[in-house]
N, C-alpha and C. Protein backbone atom coordinates (compact mmCIF):
# COMPACT_ATOMS: atom_id res chain seq x y z
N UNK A 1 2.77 11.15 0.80
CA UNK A 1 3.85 12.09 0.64
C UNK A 1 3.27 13.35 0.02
N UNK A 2 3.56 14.29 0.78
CA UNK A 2 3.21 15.62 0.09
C UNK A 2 3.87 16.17 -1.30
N UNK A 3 3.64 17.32 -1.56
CA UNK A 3 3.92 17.84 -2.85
C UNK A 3 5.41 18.78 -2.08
N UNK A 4 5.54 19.50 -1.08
CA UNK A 4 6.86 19.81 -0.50
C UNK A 4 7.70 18.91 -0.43
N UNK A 5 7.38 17.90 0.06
CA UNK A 5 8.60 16.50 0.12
C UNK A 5 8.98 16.33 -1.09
N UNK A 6 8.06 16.20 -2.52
CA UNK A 6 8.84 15.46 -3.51
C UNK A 6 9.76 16.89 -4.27
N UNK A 7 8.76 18.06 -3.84
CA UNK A 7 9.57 19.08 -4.80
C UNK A 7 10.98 19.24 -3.76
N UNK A 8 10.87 18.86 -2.83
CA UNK A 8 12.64 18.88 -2.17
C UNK A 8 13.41 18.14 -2.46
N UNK A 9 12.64 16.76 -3.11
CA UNK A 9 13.42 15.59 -3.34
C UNK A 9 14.18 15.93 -4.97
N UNK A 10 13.51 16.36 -5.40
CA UNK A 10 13.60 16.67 -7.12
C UNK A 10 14.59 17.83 -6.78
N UNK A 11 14.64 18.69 -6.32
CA UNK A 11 15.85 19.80 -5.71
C UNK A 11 17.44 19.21 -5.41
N UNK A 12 17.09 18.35 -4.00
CA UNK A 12 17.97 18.15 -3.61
C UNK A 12 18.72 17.27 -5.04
N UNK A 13 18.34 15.85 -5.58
CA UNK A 13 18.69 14.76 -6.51
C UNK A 13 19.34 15.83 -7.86
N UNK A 14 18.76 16.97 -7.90
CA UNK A 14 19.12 17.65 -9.04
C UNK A 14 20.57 18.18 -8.91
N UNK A 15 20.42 18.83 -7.83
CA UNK A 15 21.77 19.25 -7.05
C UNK A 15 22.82 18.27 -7.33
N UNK A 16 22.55 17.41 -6.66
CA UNK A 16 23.68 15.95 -6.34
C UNK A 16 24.01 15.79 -7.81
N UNK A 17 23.26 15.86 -9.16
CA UNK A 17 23.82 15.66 -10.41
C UNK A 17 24.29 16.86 -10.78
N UNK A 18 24.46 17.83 -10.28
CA UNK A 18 25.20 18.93 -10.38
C UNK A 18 23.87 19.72 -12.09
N UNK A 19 22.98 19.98 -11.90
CA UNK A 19 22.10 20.21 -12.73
C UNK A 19 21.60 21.44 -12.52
N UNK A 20 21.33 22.50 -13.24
CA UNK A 20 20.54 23.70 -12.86
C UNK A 20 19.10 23.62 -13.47
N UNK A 21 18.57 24.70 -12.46
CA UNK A 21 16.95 24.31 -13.27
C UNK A 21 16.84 24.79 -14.71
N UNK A 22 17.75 25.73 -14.93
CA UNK A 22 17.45 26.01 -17.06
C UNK A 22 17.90 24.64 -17.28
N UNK A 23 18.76 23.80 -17.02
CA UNK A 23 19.04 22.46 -17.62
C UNK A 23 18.08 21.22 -17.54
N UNK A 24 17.36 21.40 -16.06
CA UNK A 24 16.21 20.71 -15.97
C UNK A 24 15.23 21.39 -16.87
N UNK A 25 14.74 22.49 -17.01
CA UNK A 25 13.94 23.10 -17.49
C UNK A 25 14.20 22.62 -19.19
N UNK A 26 15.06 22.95 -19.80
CA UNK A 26 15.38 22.24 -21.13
C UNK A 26 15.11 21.25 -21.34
N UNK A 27 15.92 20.20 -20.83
CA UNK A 27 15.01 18.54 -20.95
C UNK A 27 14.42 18.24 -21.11
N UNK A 28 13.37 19.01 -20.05
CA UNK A 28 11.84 18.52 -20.11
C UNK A 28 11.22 19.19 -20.93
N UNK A 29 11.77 19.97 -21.99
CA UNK A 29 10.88 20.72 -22.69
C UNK A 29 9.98 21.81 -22.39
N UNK A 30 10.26 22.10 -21.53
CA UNK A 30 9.55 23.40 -20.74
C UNK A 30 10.07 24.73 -19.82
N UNK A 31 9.10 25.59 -19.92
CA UNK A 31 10.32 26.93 -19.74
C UNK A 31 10.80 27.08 -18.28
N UNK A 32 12.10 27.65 -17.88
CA UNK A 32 12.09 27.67 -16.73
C UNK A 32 11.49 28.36 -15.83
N UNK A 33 9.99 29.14 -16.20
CA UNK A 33 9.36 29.50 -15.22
C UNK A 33 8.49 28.21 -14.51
N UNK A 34 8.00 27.72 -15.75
CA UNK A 34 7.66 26.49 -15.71
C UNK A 34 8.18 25.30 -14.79
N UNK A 35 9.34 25.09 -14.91
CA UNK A 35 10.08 24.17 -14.22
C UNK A 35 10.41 24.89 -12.41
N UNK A 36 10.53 25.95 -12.61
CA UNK A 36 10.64 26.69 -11.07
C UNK A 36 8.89 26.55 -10.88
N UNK A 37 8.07 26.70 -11.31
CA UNK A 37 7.04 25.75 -10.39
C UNK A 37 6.68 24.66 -9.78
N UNK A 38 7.16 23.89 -10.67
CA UNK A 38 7.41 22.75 -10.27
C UNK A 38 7.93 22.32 -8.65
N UNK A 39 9.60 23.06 -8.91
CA UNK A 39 10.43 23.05 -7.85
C UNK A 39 10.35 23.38 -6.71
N UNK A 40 8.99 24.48 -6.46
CA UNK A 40 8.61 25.57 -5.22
C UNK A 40 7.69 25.22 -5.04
N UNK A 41 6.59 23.97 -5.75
CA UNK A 41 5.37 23.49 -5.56
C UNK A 41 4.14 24.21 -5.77
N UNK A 42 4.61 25.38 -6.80
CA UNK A 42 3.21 25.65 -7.63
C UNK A 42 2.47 25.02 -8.32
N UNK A 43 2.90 24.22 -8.59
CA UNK A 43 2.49 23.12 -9.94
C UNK A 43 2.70 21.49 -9.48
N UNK A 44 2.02 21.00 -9.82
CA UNK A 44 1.99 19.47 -9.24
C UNK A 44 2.78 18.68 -9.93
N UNK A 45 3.12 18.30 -9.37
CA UNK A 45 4.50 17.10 -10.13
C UNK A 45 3.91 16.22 -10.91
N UNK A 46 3.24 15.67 -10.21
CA UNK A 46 2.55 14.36 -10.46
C UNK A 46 1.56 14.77 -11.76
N UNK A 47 1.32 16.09 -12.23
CA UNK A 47 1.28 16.30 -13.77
C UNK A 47 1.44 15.44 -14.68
N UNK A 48 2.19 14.42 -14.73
CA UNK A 48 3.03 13.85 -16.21
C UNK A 48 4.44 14.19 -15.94
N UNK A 49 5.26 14.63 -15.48
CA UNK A 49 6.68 15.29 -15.01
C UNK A 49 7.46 14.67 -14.35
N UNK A 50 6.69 13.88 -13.64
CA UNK A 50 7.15 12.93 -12.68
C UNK A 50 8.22 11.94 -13.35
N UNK A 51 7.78 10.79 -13.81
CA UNK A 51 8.61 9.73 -14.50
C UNK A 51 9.86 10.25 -15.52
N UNK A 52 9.22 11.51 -16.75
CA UNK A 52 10.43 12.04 -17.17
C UNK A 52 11.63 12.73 -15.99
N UNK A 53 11.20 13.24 -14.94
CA UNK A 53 12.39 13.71 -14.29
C UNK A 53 13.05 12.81 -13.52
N UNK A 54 12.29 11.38 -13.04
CA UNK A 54 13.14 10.68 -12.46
C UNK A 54 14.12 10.05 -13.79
N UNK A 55 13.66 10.07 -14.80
CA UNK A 55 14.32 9.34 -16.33
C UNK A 55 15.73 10.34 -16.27
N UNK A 56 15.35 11.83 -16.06
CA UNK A 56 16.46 12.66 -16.25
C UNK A 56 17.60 12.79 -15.12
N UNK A 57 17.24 12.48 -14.22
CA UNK A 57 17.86 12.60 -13.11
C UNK A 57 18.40 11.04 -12.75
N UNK A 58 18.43 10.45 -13.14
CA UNK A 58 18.38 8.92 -13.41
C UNK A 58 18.24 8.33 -12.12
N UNK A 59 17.03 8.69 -11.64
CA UNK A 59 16.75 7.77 -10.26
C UNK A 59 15.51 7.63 -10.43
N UNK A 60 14.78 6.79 -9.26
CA UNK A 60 13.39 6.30 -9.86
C UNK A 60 12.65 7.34 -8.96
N UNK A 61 11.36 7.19 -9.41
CA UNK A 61 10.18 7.85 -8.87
C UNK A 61 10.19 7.99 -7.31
N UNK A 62 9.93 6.56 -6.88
CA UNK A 62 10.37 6.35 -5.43
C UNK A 62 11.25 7.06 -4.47
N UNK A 63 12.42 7.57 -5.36
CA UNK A 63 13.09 8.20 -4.76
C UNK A 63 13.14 9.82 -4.65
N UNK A 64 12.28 10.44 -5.53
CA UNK A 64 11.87 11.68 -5.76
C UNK A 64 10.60 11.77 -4.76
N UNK A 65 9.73 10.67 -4.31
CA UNK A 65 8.57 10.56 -3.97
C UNK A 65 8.39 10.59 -2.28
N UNK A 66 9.85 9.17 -2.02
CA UNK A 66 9.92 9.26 -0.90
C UNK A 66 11.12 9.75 -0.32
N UNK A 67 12.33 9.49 -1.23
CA UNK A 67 13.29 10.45 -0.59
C UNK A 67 14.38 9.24 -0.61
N UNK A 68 13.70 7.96 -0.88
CA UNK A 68 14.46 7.30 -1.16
C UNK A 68 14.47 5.91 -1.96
N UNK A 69 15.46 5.47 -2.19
CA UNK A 69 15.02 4.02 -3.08
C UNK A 69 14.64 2.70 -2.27
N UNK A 70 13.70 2.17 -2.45
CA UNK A 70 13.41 0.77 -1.47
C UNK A 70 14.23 -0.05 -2.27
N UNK A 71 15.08 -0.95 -1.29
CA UNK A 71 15.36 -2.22 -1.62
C UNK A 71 15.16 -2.95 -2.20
N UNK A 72 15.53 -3.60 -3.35
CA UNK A 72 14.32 -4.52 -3.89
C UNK A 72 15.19 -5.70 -4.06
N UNK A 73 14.42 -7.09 -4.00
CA UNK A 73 15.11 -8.16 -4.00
C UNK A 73 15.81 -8.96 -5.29
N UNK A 74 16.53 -9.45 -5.66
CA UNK A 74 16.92 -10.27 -7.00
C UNK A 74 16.10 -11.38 -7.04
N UNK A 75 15.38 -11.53 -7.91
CA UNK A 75 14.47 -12.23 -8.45
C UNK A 75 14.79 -13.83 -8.18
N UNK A 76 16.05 -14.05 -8.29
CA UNK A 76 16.07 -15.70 -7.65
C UNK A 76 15.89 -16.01 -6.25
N UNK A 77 16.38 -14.58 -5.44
CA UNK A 77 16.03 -14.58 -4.06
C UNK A 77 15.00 -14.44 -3.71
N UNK A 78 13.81 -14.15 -3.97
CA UNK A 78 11.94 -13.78 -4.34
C UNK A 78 11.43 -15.74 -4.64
N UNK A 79 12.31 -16.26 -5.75
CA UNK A 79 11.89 -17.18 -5.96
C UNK A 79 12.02 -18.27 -5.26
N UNK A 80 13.10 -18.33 -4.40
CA UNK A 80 13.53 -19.04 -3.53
C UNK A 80 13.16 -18.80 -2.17
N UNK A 81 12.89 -17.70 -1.76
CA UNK A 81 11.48 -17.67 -0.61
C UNK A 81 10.30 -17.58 -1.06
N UNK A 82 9.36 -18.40 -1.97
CA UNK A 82 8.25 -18.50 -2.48
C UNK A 82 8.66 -20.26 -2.58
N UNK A 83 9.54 -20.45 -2.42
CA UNK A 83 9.65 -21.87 -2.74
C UNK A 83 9.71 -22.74 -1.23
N UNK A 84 10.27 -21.52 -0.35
CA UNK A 84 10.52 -22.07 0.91
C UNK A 84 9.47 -21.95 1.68
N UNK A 85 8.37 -20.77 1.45
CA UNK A 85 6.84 -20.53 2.01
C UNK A 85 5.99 -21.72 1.33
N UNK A 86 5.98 -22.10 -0.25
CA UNK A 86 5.19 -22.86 -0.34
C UNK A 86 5.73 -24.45 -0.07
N UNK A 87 6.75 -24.88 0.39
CA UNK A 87 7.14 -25.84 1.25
C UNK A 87 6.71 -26.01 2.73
N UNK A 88 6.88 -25.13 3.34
CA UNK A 88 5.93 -24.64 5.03
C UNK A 88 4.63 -24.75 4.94
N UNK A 89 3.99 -24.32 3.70
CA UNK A 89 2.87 -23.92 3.83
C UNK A 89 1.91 -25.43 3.62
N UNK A 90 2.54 -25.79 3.03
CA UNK A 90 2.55 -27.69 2.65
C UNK A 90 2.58 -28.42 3.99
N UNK A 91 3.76 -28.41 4.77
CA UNK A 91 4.22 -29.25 5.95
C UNK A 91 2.43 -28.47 6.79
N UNK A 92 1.86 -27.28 6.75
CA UNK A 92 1.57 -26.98 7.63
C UNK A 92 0.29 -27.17 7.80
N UNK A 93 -0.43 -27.34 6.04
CA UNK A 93 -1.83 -27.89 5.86
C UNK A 93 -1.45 -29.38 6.40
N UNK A 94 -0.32 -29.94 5.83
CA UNK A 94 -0.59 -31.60 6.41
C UNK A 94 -0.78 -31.64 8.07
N UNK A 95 0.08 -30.90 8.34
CA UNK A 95 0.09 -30.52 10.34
C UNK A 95 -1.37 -30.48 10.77
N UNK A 96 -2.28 -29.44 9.64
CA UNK A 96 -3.49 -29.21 10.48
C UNK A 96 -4.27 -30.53 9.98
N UNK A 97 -4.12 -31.29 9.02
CA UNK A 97 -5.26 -32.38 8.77
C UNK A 97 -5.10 -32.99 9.87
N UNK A 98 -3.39 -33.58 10.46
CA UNK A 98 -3.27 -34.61 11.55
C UNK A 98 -4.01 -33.94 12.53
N UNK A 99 -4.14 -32.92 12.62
CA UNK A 99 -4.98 -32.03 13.91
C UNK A 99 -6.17 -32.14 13.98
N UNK A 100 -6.63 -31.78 12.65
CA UNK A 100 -8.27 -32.29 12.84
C UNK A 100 -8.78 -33.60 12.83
N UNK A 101 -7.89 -34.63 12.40
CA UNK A 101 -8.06 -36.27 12.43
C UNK A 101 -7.62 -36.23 14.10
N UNK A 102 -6.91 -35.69 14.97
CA UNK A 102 -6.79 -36.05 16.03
C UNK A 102 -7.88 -35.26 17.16
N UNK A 103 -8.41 -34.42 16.83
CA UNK A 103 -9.85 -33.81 16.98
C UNK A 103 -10.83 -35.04 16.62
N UNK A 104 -11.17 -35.41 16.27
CA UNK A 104 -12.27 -36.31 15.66
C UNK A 104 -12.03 -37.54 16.48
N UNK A 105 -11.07 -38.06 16.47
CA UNK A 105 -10.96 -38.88 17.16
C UNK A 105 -11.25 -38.76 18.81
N UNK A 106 -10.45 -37.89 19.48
CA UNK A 106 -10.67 -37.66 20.56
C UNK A 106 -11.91 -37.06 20.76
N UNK A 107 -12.69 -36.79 19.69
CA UNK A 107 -14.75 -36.21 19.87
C UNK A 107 -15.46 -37.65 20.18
N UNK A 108 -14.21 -38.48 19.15
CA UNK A 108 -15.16 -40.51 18.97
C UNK A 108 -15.34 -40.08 20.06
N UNK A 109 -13.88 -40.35 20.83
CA UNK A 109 -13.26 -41.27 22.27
C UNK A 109 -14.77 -40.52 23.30
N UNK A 110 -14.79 -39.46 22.87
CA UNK A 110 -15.45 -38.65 24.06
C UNK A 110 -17.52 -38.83 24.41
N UNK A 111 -17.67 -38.98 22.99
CA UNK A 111 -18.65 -39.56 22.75
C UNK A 111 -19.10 -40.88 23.18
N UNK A 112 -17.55 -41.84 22.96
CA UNK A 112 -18.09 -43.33 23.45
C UNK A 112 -18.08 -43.14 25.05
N UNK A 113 -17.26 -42.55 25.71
CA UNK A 113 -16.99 -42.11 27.40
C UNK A 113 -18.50 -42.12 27.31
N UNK A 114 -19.58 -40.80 26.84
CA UNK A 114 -20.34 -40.99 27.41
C UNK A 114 -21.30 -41.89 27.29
N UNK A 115 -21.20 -42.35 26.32
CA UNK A 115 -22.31 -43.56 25.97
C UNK A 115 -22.24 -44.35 27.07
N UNK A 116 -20.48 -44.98 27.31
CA UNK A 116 -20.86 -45.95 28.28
C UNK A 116 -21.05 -45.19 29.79
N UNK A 117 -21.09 -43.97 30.04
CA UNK A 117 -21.42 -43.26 31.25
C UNK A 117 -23.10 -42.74 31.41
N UNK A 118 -23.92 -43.04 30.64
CA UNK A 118 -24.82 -43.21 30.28
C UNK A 118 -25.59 -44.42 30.22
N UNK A 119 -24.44 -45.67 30.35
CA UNK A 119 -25.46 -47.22 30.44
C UNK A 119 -25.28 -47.48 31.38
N UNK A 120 -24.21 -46.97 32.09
CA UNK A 120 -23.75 -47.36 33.50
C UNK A 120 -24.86 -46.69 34.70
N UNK A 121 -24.97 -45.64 34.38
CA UNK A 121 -26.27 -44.69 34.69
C UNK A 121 -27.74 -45.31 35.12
N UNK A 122 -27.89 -46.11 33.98
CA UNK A 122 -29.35 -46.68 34.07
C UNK A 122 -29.40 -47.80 34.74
């Protein structure tokens, strides 16, 4: 993400809280020439400025960054597909042992084929 994207994002989010930049500019402790750099992308966000303005604007970084907030899951729902992967993931090592025990076997079987295709031979 560029430095235009987030200073539009920090614009627009400011707006939506009905905020002017002397009010942003105050907050953060810095003057509003200062803070209009910020906003027009003279100055890099990602300074240290970043986290306090998503703090002030009360949205997260992410959303200043990318424009928007990702989804994020509730923690019992995270835990409960970690419970259901490491259940699969179980059924699926046992799946491959029967696979390679049924490999081996059918290498015996194939091995004894030729042995006795080999005595029959001589």
């Amino acid at each position: 993400m560029d430095n235009t994207s987030i200073k539009d994002n920090i614009r627009k989010i400011r707006k939506r809280h009905s905020l002017t930049q002397e009010e942003m500019a105050h907050r953060l402790g810095i003057s509003l020439t200062a803070y209009r750099d910020l906003e027009t992308g003279r100055t890099s966000v990602v300074s240290g400025h970043l986290i306090r303005i998503a703090e002030l604007l009360d949205t997260s970084t992410e959303e200043i960054v990318l424009g928007y907030t990702p989804v994020r899951m509730p923690a019992e729902h995270l835990n409960e597909m970690k419970e259901e992967y490491a259940t699969r993931i179980s059924e699926l090592e046992k799946e491959i042992e029967y696979l390679k025990k049924l490999v081996r076997n059918l290498e015996d079987t194939i091995q004894t084929k030729n042995q006795i295709i080999e005595m029959l031979q001589k």
